[in-house]
PDB file of N, CA and C in Angstrom:
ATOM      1  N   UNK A   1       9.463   3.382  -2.679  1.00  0.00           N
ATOM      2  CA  UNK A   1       9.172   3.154  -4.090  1.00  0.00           C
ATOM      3  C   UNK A   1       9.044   1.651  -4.343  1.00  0.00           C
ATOM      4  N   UNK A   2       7.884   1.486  -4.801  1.00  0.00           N
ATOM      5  CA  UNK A   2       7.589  -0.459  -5.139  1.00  0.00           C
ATOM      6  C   UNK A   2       7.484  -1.039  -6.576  1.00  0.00           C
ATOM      7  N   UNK A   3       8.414  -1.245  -7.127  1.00  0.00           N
ATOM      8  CA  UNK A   3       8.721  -1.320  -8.332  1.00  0.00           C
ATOM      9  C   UNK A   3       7.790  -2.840  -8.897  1.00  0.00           C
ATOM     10  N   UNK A   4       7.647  -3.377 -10.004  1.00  0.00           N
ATOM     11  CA  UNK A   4       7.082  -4.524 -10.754  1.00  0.00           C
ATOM     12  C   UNK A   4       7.314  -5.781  -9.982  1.00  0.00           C
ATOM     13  N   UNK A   5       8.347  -5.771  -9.923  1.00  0.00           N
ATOM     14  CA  UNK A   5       8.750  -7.417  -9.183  1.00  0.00           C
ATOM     15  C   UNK A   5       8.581  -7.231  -7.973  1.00  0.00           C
ATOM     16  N   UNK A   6       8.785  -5.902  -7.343  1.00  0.00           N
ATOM     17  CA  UNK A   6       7.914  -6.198  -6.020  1.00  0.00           C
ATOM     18  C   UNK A   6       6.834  -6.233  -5.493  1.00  0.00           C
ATOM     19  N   UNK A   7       5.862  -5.584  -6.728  1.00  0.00           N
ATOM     20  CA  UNK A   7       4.299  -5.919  -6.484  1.00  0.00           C
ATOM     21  C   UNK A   7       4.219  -7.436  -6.934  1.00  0.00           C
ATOM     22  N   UNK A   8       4.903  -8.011  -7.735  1.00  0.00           N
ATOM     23  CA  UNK A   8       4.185  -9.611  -8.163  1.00  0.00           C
ATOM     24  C   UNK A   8       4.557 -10.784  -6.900  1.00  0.00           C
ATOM     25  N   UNK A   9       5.962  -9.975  -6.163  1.00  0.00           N
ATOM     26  CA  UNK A   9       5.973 -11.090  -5.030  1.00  0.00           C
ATOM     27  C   UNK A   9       4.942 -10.599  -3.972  1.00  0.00           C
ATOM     28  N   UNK A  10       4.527  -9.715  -3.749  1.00  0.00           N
ATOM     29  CA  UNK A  10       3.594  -9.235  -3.232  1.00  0.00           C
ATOM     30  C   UNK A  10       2.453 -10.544  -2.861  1.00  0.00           C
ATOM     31  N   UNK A  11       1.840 -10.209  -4.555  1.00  0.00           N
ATOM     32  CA  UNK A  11       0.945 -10.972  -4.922  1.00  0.00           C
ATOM     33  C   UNK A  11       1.013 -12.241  -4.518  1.00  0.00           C
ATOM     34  N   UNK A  12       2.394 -13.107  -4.985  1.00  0.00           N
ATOM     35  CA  UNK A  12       2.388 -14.421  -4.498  1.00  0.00           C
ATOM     36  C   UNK A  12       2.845 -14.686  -3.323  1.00  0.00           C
ATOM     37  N   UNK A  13       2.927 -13.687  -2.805  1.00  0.00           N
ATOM     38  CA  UNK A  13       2.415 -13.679  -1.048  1.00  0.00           C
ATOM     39  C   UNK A  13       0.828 -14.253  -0.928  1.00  0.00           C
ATOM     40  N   UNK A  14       0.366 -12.986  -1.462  1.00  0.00           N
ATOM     41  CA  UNK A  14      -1.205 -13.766  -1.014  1.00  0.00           C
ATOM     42  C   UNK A  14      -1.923 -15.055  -1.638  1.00  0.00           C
ATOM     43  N   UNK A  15      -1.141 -15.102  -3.434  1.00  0.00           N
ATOM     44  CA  UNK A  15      -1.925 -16.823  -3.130  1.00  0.00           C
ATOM     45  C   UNK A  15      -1.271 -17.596  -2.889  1.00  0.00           C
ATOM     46  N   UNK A  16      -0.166 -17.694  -1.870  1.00  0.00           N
ATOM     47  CA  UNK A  16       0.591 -18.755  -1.224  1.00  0.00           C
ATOM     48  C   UNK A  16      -0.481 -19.061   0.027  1.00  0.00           C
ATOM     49  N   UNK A  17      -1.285 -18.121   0.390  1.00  0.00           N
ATOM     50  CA  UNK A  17      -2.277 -17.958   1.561  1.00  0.00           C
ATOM     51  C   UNK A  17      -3.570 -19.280   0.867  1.00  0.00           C
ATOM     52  N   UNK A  18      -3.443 -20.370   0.969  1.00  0.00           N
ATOM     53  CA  UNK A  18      -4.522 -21.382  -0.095  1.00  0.00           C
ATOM     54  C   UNK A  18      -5.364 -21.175   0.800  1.00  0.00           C
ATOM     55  N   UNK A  19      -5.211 -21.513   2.106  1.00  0.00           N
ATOM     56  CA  UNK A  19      -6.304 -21.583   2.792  1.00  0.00           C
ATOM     57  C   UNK A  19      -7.483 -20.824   4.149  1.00  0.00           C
ATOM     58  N   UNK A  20      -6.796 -19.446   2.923  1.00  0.00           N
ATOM     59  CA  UNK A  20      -7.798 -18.332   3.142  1.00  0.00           C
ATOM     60  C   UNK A  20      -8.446 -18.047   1.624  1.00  0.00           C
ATOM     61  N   UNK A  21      -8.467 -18.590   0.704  1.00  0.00           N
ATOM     62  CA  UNK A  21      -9.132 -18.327  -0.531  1.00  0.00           C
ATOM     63  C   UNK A  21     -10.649 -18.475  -0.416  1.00  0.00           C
ATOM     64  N   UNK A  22     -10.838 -19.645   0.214  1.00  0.00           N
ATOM     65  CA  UNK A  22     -12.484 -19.649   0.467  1.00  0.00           C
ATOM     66  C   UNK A  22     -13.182 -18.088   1.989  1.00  0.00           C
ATOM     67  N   UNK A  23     -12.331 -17.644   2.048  1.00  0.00           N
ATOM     68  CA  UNK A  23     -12.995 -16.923   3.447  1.00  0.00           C
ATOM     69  C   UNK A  23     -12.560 -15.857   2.789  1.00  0.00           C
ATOM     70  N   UNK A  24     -11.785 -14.955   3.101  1.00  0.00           N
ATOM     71  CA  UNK A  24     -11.212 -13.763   2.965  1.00  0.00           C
ATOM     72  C   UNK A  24     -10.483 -13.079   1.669  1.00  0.00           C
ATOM     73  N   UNK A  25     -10.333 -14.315   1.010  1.00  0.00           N
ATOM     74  CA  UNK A  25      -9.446 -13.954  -0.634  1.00  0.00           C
ATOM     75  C   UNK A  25     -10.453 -14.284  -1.840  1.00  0.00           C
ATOM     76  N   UNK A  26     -11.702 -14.334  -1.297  1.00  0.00           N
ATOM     77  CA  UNK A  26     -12.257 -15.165  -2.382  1.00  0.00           C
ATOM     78  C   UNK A  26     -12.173 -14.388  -3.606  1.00  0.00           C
ATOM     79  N   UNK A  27     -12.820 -13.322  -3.442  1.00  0.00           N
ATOM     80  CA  UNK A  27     -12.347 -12.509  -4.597  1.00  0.00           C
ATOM     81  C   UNK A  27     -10.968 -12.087  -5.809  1.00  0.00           C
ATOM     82  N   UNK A  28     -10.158 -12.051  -4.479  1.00  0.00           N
ATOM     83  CA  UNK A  28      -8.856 -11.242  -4.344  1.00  0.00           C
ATOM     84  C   UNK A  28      -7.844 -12.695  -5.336  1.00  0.00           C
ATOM     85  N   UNK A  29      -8.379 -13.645  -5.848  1.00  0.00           N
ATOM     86  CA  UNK A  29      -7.307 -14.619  -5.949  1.00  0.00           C
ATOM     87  C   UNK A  29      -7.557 -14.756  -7.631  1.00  0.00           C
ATOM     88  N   UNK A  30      -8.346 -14.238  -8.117  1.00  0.00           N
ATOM     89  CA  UNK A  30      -8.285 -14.246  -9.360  1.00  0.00           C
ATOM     90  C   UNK A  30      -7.941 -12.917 -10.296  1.00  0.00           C
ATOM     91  N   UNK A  31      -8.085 -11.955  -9.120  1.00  0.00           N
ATOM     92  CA  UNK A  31      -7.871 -10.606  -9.500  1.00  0.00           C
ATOM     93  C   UNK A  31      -5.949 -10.383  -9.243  1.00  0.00           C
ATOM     94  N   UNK A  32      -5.435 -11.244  -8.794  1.00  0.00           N
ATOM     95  CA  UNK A  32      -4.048 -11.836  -8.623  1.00  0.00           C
ATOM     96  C   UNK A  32      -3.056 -12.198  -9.381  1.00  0.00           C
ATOM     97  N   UNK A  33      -3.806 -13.406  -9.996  1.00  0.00           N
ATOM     98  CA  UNK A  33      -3.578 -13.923 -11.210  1.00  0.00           C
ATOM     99  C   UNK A  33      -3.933 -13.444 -11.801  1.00  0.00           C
ATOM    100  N   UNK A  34      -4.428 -12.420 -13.034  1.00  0.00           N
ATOM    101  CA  UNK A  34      -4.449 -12.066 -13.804  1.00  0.00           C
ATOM    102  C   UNK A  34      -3.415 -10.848 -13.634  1.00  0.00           C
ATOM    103  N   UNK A  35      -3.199 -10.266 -12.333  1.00  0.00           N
ATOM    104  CA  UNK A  35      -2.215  -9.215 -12.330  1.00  0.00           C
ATOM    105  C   UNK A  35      -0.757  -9.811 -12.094  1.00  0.00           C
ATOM    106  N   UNK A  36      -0.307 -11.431 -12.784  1.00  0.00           N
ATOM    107  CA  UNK A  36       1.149 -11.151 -12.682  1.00  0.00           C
ATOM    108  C   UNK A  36       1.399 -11.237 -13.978  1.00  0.00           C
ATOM    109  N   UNK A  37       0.457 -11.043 -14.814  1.00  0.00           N
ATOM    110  CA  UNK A  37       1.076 -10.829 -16.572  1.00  0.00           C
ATOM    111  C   UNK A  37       0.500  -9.291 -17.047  1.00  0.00           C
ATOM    112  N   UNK A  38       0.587  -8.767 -16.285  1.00  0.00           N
ATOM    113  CA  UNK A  38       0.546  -7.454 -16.149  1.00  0.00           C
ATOM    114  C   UNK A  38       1.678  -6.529 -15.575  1.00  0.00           C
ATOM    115  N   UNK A  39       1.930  -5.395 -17.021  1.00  0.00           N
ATOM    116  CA  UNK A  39       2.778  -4.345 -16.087  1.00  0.00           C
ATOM    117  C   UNK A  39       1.819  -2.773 -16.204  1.00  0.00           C
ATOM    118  N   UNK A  40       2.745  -1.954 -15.955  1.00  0.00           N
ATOM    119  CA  UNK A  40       2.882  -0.829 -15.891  1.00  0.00           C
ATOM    120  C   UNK A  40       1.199  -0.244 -15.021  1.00  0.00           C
ATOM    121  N   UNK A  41       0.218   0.894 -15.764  1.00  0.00           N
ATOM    122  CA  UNK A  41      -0.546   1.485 -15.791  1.00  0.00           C
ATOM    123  C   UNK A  41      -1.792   0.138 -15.335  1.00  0.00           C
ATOM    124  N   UNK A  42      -1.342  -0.715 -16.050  1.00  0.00           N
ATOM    125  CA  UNK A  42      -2.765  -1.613 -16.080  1.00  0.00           C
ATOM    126  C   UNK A  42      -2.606  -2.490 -14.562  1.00  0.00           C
ATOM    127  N   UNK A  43      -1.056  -2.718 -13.984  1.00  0.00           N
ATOM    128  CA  UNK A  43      -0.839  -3.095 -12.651  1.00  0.00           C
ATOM    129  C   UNK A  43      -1.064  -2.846 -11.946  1.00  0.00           C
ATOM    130  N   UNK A  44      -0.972  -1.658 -11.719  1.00  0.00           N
ATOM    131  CA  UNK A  44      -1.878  -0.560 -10.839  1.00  0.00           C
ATOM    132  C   UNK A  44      -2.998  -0.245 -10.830  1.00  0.00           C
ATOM    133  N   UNK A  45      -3.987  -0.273 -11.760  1.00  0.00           N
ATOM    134  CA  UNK A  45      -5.001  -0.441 -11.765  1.00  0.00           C
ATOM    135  C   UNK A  45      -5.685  -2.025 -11.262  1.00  0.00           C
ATOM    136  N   UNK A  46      -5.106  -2.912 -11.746  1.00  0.00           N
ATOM    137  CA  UNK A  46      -5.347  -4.199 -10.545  1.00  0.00           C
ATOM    138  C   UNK A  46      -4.826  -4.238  -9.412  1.00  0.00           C
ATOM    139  N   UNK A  47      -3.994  -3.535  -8.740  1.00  0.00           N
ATOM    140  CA  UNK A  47      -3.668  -3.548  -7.546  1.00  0.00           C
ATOM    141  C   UNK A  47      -4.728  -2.848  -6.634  1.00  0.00           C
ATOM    142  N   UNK A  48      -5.868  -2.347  -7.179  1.00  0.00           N
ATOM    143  CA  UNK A  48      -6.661  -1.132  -6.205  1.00  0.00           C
ATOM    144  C   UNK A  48      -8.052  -2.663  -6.660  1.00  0.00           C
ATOM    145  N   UNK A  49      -8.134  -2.843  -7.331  1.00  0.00           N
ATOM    146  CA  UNK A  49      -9.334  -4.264  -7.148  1.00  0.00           C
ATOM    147  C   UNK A  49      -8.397  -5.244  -5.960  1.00  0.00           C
ATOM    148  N   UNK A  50      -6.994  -5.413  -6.263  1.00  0.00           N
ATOM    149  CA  UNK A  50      -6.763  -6.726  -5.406  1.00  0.00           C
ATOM    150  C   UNK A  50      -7.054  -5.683  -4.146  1.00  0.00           C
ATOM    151  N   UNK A  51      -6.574  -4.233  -3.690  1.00  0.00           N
ATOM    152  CA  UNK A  51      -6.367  -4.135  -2.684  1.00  0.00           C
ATOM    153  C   UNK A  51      -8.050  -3.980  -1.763  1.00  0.00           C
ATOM    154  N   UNK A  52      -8.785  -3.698  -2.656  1.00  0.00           N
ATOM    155  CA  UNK A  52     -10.268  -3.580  -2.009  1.00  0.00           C
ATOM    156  C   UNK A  52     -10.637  -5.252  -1.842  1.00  0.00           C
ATOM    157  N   UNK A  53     -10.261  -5.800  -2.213  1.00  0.00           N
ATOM    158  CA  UNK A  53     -10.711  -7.603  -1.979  1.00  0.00           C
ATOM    159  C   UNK A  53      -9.770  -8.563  -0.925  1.00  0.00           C
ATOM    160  N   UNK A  54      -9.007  -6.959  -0.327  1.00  0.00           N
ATOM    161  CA  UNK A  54      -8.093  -8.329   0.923  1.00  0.00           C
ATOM    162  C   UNK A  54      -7.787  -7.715   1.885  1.00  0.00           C
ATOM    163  N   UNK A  55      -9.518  -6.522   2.175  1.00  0.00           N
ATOM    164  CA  UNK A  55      -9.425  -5.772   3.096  1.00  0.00           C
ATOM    165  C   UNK A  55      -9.506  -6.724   4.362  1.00  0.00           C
ATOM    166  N   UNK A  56     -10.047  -7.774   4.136  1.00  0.00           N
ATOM    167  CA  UNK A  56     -10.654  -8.909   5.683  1.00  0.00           C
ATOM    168  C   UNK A  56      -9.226 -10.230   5.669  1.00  0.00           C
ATOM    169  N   UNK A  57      -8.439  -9.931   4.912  1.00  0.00           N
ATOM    170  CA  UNK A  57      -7.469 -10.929   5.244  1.00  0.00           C
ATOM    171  C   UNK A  57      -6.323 -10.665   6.152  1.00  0.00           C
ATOM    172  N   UNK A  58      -6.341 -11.960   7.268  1.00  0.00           N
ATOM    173  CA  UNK A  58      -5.410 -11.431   7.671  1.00  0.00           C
ATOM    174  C   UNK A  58      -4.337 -12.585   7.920  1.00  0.00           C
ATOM    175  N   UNK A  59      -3.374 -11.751   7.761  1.00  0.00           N
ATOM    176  CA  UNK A  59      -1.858 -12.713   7.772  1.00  0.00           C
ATOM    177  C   UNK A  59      -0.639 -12.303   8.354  1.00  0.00           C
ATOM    178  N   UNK A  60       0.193 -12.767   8.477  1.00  0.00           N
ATOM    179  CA  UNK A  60       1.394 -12.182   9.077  1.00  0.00           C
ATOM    180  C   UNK A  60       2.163 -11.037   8.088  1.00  0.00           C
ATOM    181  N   UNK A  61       2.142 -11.339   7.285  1.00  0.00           N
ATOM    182  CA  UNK A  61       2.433 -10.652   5.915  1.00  0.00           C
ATOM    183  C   UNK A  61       1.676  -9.657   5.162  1.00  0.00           C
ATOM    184  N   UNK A  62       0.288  -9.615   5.784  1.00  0.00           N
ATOM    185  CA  UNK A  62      -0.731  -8.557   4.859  1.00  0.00           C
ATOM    186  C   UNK A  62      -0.368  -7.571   5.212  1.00  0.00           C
ATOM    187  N   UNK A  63       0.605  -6.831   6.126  1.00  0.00           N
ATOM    188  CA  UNK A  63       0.417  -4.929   6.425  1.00  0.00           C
ATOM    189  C   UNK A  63       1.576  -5.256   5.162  1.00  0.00           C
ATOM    190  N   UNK A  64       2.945  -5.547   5.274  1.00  0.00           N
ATOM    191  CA  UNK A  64       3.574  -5.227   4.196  1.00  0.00           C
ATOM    192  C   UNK A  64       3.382  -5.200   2.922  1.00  0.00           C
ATOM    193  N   UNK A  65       2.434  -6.222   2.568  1.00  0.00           N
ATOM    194  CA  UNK A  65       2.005  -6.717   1.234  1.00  0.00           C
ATOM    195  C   UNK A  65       0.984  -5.524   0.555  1.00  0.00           C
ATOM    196  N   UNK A  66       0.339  -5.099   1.568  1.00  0.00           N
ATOM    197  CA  UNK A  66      -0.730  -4.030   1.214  1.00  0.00           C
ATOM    198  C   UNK A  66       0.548  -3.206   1.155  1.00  0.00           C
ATOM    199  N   UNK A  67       1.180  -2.070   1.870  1.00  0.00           N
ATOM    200  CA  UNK A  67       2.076  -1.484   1.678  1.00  0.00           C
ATOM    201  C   UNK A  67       2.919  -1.541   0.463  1.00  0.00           C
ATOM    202  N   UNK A  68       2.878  -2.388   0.335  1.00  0.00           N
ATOM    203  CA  UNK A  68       3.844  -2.349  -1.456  1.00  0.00           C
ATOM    204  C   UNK A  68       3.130  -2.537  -2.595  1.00  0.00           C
ATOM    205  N   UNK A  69       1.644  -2.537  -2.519  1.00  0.00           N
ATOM    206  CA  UNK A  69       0.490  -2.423  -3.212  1.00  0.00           C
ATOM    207  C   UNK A  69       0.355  -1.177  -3.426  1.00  0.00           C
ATOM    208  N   UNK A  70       0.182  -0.487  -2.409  1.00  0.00           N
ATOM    209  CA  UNK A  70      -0.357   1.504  -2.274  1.00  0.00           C
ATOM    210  C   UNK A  70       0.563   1.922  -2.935  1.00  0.00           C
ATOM    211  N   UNK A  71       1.946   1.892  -2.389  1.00  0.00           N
ATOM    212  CA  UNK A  71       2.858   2.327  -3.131  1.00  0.00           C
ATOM    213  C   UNK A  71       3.549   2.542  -4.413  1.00  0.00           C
ATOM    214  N   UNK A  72       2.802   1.237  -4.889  1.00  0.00           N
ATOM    215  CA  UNK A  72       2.753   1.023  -6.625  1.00  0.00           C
ATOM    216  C   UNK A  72       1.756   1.810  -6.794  1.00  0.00           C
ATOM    217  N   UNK A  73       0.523   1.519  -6.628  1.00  0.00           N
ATOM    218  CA  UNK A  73      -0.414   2.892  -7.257  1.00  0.00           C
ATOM    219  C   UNK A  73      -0.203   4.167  -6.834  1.00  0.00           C
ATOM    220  N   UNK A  74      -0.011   4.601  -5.722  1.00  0.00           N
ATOM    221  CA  UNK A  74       0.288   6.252  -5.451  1.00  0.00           C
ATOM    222  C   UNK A  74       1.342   6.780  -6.702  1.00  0.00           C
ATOM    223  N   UNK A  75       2.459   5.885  -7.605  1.00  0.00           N
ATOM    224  CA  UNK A  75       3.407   6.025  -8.272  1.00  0.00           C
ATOM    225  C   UNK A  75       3.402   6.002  -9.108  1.00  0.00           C
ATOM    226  N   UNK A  76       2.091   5.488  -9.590  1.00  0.00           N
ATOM    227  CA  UNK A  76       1.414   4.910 -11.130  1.00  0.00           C
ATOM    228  C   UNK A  76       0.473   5.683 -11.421  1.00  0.00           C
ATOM    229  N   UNK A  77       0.267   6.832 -10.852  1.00  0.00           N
ATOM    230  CA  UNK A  77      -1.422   7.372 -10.871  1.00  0.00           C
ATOM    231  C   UNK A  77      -0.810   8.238 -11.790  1.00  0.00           C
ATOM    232  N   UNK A  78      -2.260   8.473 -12.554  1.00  0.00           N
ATOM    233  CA  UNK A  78      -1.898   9.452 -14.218  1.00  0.00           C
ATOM    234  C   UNK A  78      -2.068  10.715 -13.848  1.00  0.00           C
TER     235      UNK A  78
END
């Protein structure tokens, strides 16, 4: 179960990643930021844009980070 604060550290997992923003996050880094002043229904619904935009990133940290992404939406779905 991946509750609010663990999708937003999630998140600032990936834009701690600066210098994959031009290659692999390009998308994924504004769709980020706008999802840490976001809760509930609408979080989850940015978590399935961030998660389609950081299909090519890779990091030491991306299987978990995605993982606590899915998990918020599989939990959030209406």
């Amino acid at each position: 179960m991946a509750t609010e604060s663990e999708v937003k550290e999630a998140i600032k997992v990936i834009l701690s990643d600066e210098k994959a923003y031009k290659t692999s996050l390009n998308y994924a880094v504004n769709y980020c930021k706008a999802a840490l002043v976001m809760t509930g229904h609408e979080l989850a619904i940015q978590c399935l844009y961030i998660l389609n935009n950081i299909q090519h990133w890779r990091n030491p940290n991306a299987k978990d980070v995605r993982i606590v992404l899915k998990a918020f939406v599989k939990e959030n779905r209406l």
